[in-house]
C-alpha atoms as a PDB file:
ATOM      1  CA  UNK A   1     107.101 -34.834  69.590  1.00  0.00           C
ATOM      2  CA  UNK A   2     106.330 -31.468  71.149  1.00  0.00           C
ATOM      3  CA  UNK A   3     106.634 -28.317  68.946  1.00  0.00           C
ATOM      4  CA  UNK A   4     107.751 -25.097  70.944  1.00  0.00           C
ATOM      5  CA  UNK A   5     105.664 -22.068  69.637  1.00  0.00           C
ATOM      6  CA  UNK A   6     107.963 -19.294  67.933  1.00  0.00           C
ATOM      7  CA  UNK A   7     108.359 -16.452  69.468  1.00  0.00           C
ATOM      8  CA  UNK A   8     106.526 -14.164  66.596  1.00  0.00           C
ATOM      9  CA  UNK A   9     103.408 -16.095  67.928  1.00  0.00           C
ATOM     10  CA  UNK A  10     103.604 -14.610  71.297  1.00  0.00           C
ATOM     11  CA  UNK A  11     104.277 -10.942  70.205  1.00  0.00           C
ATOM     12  CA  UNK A  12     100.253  -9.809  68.937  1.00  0.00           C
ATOM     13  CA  UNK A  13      99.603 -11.157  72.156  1.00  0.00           C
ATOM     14  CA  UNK A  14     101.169  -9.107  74.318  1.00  0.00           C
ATOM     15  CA  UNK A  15     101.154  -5.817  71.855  1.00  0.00           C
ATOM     16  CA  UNK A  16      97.598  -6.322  72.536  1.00  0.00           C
ATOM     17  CA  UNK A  17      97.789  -6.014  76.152  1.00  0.00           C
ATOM     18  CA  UNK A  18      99.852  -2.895  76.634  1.00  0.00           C
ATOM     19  CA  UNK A  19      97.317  -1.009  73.916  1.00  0.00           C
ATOM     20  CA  UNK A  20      94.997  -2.187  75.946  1.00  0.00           C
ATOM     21  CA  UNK A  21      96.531  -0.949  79.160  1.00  0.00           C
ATOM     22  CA  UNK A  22      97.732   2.523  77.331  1.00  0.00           C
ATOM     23  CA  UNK A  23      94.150   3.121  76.230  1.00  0.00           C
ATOM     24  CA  UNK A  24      92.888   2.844  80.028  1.00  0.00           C
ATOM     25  CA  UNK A  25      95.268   4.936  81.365  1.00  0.00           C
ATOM     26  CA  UNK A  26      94.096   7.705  78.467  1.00  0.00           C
ATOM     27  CA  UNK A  27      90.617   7.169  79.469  1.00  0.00           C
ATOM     28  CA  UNK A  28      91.055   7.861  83.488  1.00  0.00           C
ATOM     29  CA  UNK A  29      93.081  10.778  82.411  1.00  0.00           C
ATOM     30  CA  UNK A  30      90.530  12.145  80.244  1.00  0.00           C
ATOM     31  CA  UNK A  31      87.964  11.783  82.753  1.00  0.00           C
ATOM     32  CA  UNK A  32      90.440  13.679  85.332  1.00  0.00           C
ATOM     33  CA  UNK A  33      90.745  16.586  83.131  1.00  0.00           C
ATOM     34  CA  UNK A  34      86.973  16.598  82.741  1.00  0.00           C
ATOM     35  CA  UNK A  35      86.441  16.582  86.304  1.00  0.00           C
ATOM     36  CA  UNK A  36      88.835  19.236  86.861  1.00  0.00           C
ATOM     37  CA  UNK A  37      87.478  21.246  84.834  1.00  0.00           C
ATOM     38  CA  UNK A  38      83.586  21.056  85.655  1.00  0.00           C
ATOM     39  CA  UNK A  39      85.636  21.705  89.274  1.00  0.00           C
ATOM     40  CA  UNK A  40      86.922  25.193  87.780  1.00  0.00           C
ATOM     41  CA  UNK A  41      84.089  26.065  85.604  1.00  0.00           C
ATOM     42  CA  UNK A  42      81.760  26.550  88.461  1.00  0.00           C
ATOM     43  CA  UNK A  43      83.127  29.778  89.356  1.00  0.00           C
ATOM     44  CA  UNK A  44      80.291  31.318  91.394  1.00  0.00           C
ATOM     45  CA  UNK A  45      80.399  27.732  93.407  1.00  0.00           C
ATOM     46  CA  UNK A  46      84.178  28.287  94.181  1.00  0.00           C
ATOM     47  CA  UNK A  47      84.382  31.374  95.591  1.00  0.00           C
ATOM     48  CA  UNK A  48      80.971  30.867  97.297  1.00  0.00           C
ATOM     49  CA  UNK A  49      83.446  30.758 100.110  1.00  0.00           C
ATOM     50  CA  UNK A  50      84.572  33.959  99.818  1.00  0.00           C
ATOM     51  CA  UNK A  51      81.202  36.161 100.854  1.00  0.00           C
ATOM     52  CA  UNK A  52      81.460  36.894 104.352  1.00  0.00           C
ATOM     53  CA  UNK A  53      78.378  35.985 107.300  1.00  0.00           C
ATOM     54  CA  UNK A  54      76.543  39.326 107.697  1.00  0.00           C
ATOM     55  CA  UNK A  55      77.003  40.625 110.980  1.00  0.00           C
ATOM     56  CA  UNK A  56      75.569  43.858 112.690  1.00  0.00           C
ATOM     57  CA  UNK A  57      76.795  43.520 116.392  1.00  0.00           C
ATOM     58  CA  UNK A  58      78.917  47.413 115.435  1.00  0.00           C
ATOM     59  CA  UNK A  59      75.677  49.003 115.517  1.00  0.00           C
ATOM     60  CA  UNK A  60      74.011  50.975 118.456  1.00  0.00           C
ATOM     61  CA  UNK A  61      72.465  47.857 120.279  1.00  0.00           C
ATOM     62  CA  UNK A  62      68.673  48.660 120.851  1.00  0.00           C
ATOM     63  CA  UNK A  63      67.922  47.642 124.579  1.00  0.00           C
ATOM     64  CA  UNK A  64      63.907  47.488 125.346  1.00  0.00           C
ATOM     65  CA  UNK A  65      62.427  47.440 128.928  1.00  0.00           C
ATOM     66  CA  UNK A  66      61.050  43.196 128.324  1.00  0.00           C
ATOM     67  CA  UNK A  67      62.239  40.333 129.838  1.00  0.00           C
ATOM     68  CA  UNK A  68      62.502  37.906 126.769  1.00  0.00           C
ATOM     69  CA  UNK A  69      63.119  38.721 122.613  1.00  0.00           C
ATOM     70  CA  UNK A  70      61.553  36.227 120.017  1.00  0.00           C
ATOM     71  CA  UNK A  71      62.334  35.997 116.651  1.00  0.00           C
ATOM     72  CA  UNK A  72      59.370  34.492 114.216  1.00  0.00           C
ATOM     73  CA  UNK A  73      60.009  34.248 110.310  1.00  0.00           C
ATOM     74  CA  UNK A  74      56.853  34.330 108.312  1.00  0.00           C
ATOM     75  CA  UNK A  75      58.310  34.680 105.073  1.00  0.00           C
ATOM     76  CA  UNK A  76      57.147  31.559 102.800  1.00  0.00           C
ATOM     77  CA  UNK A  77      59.789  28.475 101.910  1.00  0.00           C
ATOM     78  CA  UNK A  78      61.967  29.181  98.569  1.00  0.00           C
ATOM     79  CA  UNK A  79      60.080  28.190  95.376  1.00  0.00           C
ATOM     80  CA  UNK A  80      56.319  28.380  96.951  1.00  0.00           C
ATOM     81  CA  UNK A  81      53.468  30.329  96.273  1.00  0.00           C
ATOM     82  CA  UNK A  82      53.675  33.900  97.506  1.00  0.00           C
ATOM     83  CA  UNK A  83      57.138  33.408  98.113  1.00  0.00           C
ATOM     84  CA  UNK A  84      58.366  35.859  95.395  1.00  0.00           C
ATOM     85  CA  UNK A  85      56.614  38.721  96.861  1.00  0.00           C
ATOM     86  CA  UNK A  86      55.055  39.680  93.173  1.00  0.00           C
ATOM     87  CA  UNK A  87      55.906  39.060  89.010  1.00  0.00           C
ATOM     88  CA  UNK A  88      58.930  37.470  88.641  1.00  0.00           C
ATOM     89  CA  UNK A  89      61.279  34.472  89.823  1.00  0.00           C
ATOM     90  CA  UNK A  90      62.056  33.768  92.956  1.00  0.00           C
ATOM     91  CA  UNK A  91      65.884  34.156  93.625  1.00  0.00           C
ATOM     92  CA  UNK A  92      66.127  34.872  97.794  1.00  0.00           C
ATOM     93  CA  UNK A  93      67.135  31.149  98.216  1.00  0.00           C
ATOM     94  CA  UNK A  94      69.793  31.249  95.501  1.00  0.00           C
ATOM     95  CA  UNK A  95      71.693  34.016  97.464  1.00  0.00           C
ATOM     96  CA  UNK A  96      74.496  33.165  99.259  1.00  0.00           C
ATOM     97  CA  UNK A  97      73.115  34.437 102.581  1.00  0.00           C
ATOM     98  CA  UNK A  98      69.397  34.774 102.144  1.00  0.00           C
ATOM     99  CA  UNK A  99      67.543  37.750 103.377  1.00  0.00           C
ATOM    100  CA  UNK A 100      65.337  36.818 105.962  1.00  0.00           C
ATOM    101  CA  UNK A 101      68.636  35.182 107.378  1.00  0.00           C
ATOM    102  CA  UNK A 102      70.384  38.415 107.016  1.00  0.00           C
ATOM    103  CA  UNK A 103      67.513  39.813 108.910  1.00  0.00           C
ATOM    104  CA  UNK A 104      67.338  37.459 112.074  1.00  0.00           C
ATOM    105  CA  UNK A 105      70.617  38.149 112.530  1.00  0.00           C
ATOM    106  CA  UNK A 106      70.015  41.911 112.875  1.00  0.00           C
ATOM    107  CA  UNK A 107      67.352  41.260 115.482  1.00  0.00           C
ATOM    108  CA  UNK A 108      70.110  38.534 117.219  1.00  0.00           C
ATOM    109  CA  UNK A 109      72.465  41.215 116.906  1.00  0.00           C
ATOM    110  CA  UNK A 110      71.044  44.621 117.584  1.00  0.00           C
ATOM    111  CA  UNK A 111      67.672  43.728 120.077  1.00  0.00           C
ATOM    112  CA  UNK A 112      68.734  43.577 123.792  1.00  0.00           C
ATOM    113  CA  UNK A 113      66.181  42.400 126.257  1.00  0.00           C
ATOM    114  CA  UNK A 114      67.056  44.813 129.396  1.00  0.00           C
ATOM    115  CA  UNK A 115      63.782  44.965 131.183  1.00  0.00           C
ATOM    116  CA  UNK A 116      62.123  42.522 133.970  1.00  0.00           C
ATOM    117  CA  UNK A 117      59.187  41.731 132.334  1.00  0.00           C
ATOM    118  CA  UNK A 118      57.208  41.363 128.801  1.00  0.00           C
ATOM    119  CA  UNK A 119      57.900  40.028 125.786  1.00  0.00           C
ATOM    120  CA  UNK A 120      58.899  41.712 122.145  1.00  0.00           C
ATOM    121  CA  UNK A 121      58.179  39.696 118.897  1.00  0.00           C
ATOM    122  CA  UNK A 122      60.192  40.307 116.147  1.00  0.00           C
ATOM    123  CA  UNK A 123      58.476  39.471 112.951  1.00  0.00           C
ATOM    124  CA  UNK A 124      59.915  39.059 109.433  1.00  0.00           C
ATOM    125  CA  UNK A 125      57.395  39.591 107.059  1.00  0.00           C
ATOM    126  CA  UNK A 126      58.658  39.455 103.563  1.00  0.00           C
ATOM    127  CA  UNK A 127      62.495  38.953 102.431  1.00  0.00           C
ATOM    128  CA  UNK A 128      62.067  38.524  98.807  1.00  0.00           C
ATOM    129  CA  UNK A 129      64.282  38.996  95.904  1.00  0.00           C
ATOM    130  CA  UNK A 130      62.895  38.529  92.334  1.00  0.00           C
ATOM    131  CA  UNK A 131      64.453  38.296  89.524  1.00  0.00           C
ATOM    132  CA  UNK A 132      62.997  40.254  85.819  1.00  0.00           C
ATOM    133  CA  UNK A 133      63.728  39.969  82.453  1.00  0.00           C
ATOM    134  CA  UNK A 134      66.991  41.954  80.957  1.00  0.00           C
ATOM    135  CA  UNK A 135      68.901  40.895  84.853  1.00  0.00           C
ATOM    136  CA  UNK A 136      67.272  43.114  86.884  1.00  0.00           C
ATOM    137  CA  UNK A 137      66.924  42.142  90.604  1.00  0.00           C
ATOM    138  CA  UNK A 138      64.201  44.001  92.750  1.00  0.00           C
ATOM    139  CA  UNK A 139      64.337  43.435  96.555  1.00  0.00           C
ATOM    140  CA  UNK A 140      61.837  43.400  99.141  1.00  0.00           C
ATOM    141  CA  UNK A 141      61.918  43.530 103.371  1.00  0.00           C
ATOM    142  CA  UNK A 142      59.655  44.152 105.580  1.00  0.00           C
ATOM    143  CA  UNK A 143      59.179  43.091 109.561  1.00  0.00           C
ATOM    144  CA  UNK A 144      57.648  44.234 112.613  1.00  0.00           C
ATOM    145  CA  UNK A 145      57.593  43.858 116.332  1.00  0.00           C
ATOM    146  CA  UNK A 146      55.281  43.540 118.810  1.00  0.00           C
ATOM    147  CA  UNK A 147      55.307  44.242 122.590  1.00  0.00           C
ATOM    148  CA  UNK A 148      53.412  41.928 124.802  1.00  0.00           C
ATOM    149  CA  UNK A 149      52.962  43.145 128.392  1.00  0.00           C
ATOM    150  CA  UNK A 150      52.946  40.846 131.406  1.00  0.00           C
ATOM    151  CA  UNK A 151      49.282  40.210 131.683  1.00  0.00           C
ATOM    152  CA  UNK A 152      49.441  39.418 127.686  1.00  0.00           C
ATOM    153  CA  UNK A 153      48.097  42.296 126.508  1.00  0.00           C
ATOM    154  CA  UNK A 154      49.652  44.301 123.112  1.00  0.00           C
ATOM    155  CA  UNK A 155      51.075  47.693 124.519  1.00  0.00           C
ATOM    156  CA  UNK A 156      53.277  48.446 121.488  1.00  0.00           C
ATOM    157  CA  UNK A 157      53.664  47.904 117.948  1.00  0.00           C
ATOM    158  CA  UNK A 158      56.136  49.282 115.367  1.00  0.00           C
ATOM    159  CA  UNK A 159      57.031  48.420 111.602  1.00  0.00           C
ATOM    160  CA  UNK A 160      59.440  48.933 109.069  1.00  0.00           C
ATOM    161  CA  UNK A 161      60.000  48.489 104.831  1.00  0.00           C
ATOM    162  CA  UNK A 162      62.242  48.773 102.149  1.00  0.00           C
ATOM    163  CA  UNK A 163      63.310  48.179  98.582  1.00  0.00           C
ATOM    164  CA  UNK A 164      65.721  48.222  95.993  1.00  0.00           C
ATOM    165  CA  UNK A 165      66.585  47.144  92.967  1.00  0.00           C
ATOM    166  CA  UNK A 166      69.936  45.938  91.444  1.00  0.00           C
ATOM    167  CA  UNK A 167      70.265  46.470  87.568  1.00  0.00           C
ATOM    168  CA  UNK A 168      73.207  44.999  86.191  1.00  0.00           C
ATOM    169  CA  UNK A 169      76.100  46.313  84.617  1.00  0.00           C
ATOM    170  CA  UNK A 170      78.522  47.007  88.014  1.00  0.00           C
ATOM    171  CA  UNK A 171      81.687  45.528  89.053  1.00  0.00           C
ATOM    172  CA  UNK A 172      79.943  42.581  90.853  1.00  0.00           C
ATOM    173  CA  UNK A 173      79.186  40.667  87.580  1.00  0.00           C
ATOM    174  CA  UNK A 174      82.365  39.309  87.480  1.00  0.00           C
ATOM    175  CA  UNK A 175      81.425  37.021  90.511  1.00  0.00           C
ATOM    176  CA  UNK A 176      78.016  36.165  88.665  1.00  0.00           C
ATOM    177  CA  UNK A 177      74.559  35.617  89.980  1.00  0.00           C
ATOM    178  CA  UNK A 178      75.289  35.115  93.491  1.00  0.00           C
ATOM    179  CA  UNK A 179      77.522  38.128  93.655  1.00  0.00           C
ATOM    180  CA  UNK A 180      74.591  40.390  92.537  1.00  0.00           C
ATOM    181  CA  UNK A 181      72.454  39.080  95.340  1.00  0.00           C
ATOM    182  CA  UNK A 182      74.813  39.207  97.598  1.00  0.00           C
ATOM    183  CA  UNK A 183      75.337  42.902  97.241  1.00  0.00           C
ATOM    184  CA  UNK A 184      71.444  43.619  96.660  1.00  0.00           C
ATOM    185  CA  UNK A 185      71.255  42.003 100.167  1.00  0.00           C
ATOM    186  CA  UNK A 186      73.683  43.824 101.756  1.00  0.00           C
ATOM    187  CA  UNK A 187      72.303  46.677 100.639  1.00  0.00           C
ATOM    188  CA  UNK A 188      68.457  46.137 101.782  1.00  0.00           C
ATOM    189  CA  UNK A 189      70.323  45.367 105.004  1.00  0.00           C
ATOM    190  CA  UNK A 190      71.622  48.625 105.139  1.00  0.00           C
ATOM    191  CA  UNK A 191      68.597  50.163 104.298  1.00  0.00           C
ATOM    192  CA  UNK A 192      66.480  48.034 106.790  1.00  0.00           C
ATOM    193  CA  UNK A 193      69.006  48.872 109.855  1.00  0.00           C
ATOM    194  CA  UNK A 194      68.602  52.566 109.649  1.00  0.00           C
ATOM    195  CA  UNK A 195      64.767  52.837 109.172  1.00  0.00           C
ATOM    196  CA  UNK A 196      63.694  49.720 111.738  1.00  0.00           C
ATOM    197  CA  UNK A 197      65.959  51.754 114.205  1.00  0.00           C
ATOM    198  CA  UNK A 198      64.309  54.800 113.336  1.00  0.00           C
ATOM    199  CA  UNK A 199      60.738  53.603 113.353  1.00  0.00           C
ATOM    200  CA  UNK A 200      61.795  51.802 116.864  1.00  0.00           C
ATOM    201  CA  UNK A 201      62.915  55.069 118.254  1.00  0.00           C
ATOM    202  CA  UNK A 202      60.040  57.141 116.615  1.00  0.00           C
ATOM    203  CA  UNK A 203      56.837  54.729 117.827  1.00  0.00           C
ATOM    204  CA  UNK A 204      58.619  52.565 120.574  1.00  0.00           C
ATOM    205  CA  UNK A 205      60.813  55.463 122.252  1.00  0.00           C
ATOM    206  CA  UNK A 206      59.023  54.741 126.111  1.00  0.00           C
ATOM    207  CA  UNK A 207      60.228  50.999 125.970  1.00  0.00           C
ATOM    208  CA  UNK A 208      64.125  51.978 125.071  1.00  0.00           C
ATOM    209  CA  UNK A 209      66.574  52.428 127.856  1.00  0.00           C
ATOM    210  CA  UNK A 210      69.863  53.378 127.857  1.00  0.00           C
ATOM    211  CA  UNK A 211      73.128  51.348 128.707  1.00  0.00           C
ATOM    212  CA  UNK A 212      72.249  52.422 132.532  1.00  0.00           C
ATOM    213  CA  UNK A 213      68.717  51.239 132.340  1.00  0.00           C
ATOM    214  CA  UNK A 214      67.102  54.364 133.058  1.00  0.00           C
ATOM    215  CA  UNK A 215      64.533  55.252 130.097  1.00  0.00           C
ATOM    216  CA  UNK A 216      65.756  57.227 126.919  1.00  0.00           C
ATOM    217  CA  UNK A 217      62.773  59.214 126.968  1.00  0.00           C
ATOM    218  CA  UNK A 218      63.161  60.697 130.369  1.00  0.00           C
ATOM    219  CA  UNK A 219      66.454  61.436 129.908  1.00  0.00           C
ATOM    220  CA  UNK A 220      66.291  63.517 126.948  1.00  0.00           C
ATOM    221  CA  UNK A 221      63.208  65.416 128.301  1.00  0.00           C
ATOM    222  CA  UNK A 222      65.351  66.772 131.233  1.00  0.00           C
ATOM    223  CA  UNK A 223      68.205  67.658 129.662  1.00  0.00           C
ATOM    224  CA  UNK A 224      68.707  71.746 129.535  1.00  0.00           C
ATOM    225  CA  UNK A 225      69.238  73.213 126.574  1.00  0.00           C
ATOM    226  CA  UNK A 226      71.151  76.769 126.010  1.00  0.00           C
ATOM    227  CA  UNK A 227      69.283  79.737 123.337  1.00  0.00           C
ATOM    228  CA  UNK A 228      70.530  79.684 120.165  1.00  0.00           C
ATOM    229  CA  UNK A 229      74.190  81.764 120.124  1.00  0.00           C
ATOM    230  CA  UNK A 230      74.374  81.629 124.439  1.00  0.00           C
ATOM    231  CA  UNK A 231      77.706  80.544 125.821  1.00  0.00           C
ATOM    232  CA  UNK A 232      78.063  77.818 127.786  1.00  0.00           C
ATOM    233  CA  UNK A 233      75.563  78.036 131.017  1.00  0.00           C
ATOM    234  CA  UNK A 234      76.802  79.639 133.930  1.00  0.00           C
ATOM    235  CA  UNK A 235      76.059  81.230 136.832  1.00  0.00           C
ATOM    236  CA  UNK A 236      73.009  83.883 136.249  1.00  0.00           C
ATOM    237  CA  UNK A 237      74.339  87.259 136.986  1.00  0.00           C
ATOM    238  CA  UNK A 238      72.651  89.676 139.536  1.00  0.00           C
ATOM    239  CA  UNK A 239      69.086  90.996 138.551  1.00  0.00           C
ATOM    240  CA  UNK A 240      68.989  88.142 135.653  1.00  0.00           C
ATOM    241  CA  UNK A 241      67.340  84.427 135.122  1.00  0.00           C
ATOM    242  CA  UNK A 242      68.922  81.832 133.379  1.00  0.00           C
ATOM    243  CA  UNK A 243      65.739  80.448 130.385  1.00  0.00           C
ATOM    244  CA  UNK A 244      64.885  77.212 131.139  1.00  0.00           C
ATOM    245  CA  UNK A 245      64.220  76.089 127.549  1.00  0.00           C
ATOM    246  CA  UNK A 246      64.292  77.489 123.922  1.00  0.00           C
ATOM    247  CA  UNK A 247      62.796  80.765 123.426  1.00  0.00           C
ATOM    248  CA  UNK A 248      62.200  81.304 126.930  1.00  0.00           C
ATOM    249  CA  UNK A 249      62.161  85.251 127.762  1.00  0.00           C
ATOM    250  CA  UNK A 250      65.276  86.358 129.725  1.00  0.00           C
ATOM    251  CA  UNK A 251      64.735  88.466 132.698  1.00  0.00           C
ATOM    252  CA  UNK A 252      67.260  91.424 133.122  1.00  0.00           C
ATOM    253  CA  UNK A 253      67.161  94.603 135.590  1.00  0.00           C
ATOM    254  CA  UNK A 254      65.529  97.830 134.429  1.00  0.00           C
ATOM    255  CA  UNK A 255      68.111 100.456 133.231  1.00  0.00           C
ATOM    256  CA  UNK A 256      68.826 102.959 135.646  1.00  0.00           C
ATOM    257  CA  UNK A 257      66.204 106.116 135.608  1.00  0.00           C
ATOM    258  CA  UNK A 258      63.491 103.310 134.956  1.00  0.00           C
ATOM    259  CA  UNK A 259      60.900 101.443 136.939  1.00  0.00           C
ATOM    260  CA  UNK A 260      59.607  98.119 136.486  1.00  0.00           C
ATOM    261  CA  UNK A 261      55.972  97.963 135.942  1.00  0.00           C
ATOM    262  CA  UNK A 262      53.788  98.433 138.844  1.00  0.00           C
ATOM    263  CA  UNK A 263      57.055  99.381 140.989  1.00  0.00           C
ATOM    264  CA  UNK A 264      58.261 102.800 142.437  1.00  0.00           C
ATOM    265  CA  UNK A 265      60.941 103.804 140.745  1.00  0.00           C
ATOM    266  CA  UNK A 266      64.020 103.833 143.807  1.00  0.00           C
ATOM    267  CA  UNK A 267      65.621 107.082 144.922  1.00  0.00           C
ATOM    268  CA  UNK A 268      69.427 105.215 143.906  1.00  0.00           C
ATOM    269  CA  UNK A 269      70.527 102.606 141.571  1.00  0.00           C
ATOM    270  CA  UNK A 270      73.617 100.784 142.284  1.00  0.00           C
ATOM    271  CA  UNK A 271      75.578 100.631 145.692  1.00  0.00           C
ATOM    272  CA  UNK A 272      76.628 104.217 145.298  1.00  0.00           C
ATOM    273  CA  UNK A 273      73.789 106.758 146.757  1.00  0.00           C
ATOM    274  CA  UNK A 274      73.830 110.207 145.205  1.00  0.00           C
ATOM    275  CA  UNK A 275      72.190 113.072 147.316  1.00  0.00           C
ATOM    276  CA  UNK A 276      69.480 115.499 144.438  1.00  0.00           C
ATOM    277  CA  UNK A 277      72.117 118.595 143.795  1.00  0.00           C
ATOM    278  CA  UNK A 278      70.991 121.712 146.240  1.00  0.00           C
ATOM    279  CA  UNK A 279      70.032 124.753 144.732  1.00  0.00           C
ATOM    280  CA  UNK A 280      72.410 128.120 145.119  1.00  0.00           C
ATOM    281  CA  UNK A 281      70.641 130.502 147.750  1.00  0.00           C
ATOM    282  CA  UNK A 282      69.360 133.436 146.405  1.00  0.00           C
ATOM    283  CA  UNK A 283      72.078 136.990 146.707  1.00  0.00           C
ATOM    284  CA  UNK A 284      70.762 139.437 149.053  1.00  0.00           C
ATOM    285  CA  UNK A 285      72.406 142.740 148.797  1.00  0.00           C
ATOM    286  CA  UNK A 286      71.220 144.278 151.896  1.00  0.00           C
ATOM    287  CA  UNK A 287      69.253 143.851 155.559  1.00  0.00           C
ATOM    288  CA  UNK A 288      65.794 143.336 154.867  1.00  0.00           C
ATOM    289  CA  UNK A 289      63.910 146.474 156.128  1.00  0.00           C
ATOM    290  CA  UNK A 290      63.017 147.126 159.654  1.00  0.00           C
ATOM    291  CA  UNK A 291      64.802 148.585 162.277  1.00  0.00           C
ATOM    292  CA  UNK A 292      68.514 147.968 163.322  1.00  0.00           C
ATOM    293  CA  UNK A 293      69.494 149.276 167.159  1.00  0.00           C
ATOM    294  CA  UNK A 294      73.049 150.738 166.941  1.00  0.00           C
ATOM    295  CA  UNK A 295      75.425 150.347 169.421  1.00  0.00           C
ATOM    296  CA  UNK A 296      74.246 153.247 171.829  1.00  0.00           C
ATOM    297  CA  UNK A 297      71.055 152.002 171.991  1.00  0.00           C
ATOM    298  CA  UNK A 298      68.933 154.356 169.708  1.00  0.00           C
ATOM    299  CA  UNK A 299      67.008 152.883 166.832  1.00  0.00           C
ATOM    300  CA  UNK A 300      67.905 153.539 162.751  1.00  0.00           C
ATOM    301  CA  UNK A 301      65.410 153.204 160.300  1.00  0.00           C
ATOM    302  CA  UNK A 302      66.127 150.430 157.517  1.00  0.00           C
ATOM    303  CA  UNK A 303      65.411 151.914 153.959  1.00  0.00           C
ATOM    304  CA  UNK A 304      63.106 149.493 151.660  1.00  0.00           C
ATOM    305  CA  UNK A 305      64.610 147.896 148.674  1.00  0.00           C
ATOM    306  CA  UNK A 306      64.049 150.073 145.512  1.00  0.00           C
ATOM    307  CA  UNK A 307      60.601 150.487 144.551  1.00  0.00           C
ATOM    308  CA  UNK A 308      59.742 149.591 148.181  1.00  0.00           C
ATOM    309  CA  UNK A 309      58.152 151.117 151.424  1.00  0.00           C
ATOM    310  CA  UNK A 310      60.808 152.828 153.863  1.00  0.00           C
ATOM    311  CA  UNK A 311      61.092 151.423 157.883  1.00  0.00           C
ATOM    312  CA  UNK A 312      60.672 154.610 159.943  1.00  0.00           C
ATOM    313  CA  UNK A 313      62.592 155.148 163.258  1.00  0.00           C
ATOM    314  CA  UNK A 314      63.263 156.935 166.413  1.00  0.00           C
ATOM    315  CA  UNK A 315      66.811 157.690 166.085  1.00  0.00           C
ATOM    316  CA  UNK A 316      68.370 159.718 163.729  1.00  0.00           C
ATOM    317  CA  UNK A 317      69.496 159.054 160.527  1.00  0.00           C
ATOM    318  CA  UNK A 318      73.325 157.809 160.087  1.00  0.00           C
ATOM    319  CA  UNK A 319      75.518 159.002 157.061  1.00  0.00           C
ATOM    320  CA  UNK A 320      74.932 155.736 154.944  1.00  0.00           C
ATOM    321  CA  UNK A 321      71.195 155.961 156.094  1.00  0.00           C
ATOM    322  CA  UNK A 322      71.177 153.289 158.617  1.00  0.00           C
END
């Protein structure tokens, strides 16, 4: 005869099961919450995201008379020898845009082949940022291009470096390590723009052309300038020369009454001729002597002026002695 089990033998059984089943589901949750937050811990790696590309394509594009642009980037691989530039540790591949990418994309952005011929090298020598004890981040660029004519030859060269360093203790600390490099790289960039343009301009300035192709050079060396204080040019005014550069001498007319040098000095001045002012003739009270014939025909004697000679004539005298 078969014996049915009681119930109270089937309840450990399945008691057991749903611990069992309860005690998995805490586990997987557990590990979710540990997940989740190793996800949010890493706050550097989440708002890697939010540091923008570098881009310089605002700035005054630099347009040299080649045909072709190459970019070559000498600076050694992350973590190698040499690669730190000096003492310290190597941080430029930690950086959320590292610097010798930052600086091919100035030469992408800013170099303009606008010529027909010849090549320019652009050459990143050293994008390093190290990192020293206490936090403190020093930086490190330097590049240089080269200008290879047509036959091969080097016709120009020019050069540029900077460096900074980042101590720590700003605002960016809140967004950790990366943050700082990120802003010491932006601000190397900045750096490196202005003095590779100005070191372009200063040794390159024959192989720059302007937006019209002509060169920049030319341009600037026929452009007129005005004397310090002078109006805008004009029109030279009669008997004057307009200077053709700074601290030229300006030619103006002598004054009147004055003769230039080796000149005679002219009779007028002006359009209006004036005649020398005549002298007042001299008063003569009487004839001068001699003889006066009077109206019948005889001859009177003139008398001299006083202290003078008396004219003798043949006629007699009249009663005023003529």
């Amino acid at each position: 005869m078969h014996t049915r089990p009681h119930a109270a033998s089937r309840t450990p059984a399945l008691g057991n099961i749903a611990l069992r089943t309860v005690s998995a589901l805490a586990v997987t949750a557990s590990l979710a919450g540990l997940l989740g937050l190793s996800g949010c811990g890493g706050g550097s790696d989440a708002t890697a995201g939010s540091f923008k590309p570098p881009t310089y394509a605002y700035l005054t594009k630099l347009r040299l008379n080649v045909g072709d642009i190459r970019i070559e980037d000498q600076v050694p691989p992350p973590g190698s020898s040499g690669a730190a530039g000096g003492s310290g540790t190597d941080l430029a591949g930690s950086a959320p845009f590292p610097p010798d990418q930052a600086m091919r994309q100035m030469a992408e952005d800013r170099l303009v082949a606008a010529g027909s011929s010849g090549t320019a090298v652009f050459t990143i020598d050293q994008a390093a940022i190290t990192g020293q004890p206490g936090g403190t981040l020093d930086g490190t660029l330097a590049a240089h291009i080269d200008i290879i004519g047509a036959k091969g030859g080097h016709t120009g060269y020019a050069e540029a470096h900077v460096s900074r360093q980042f101590v720590p203790g700003s605002d960016t600390d809140n967004d950790g390590l990366k943050g700082q490099l990120y802003t010491l790289t932006n601000q190397m960039m900045s750096d490196m723009n202005v003095e590779f343009e100005y070191q372009l301009r200063r040794t390159l300035g024959d192989w720059l052309l302007d937006a019209s192709g002509a060169p920049i050079g030319a341009t600037v060396e026929q452009q007129s300038l005005a004397p310090p204080g002078a109006g805008p040019s004009g029109p030279a005014a009669p008997g004057s020369t307009l200077p053709n550069s700074v601290g030229a001498p300006v030619q103006l007319a002598p004054p009147p009454g004055t003769a230039p040098p080796g000149q005679a000095m002219p009779t007028s001045y002006g359009p209006t001729q004036l005649a020398p002012a005549a002298q007042p003739p001299a008063a003569q009270m009487s004839p001068p002597p001699g003889f006066l014939r009077l109206p019948n025909g005889d001859l009177a004697t003139i008398p001299a002026a006083p202290g003078g000679a008396a004219s003798t004539g043949s006629g007699p005298a009249t009663p005023n002695g003529y």
